[in-house]
Protein backbone atom coordinates (compact mmCIF):
# COMPACT_ATOMS: atom_id res chain seq x y z
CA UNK A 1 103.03 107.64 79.49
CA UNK A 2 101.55 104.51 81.07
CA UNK A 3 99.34 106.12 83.33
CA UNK A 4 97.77 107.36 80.02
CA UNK A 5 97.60 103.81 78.46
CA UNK A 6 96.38 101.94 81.43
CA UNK A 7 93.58 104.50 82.65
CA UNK A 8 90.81 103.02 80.62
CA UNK A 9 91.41 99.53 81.98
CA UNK A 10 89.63 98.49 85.33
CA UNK A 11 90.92 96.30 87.96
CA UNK A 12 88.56 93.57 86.73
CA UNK A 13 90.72 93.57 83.36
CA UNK A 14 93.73 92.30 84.70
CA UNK A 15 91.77 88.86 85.80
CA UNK A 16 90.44 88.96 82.49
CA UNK A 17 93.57 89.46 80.69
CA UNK A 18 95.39 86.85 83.18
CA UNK A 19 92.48 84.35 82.13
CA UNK A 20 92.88 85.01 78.56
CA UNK A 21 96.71 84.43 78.77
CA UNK A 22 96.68 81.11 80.84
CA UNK A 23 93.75 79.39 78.82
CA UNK A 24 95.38 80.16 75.63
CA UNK A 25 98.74 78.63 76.53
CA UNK A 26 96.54 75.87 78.29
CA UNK A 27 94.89 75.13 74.64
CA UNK A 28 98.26 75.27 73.12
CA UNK A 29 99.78 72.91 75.21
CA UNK A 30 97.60 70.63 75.06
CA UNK A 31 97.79 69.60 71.67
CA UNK A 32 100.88 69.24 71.74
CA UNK A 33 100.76 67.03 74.85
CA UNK A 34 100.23 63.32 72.90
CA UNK A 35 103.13 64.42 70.81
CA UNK A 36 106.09 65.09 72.67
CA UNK A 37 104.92 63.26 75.69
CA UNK A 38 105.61 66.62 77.78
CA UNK A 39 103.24 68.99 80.03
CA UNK A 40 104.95 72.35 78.28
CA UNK A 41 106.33 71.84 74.87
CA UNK A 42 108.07 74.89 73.61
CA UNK A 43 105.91 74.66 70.22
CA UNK A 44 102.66 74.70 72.22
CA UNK A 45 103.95 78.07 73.90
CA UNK A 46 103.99 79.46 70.67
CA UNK A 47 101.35 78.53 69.29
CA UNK A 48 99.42 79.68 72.53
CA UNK A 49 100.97 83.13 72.94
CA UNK A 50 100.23 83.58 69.42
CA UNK A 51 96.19 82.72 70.00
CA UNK A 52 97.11 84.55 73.30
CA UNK A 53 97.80 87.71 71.43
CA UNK A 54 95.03 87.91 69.04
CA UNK A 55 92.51 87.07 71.71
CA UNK A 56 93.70 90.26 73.19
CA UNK A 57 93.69 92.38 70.59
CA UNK A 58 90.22 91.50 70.27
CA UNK A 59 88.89 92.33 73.48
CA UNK A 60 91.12 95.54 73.46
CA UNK A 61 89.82 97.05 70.42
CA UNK A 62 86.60 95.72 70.47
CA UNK A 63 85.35 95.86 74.11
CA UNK A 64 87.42 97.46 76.12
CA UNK A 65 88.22 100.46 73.74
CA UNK A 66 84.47 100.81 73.39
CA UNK A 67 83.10 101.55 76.91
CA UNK A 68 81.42 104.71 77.59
């Protein structure tokens, strides 16, 4: 069953997908950063994995899904 989902990704996805993930909770936390007067704020997280999850998506459906 995986091997099946995961055989139209490359190995170059995974840094992709890693990148996607970190700058999203990056962005996240750092609005919330003059707020709470903390590095990782637990509404930040949110709010990035959210953005985190819909950036994904996107490239899933859209590019990845797509390739000839």
């Amino acid at each position: 069953m995986w091997k099946k989902y995961f055989s139209k990704y490359k190995w170059t996805d995974l840094f992709w997908i890693l990148f996607v993930i970190w700058s999203c909770l990056y962005m996240g936390n750092s609005f919330s950063f003059p707020l709470t007067h903390q590095e990782i704020s637990f509404h930040g997280c949110c709010y990035g994995a959210a953005l985190a999850l819909y950036h994904l998506l996107f490239i899933d459906k859209f590019v990845i899904s797509n390739r000839k």
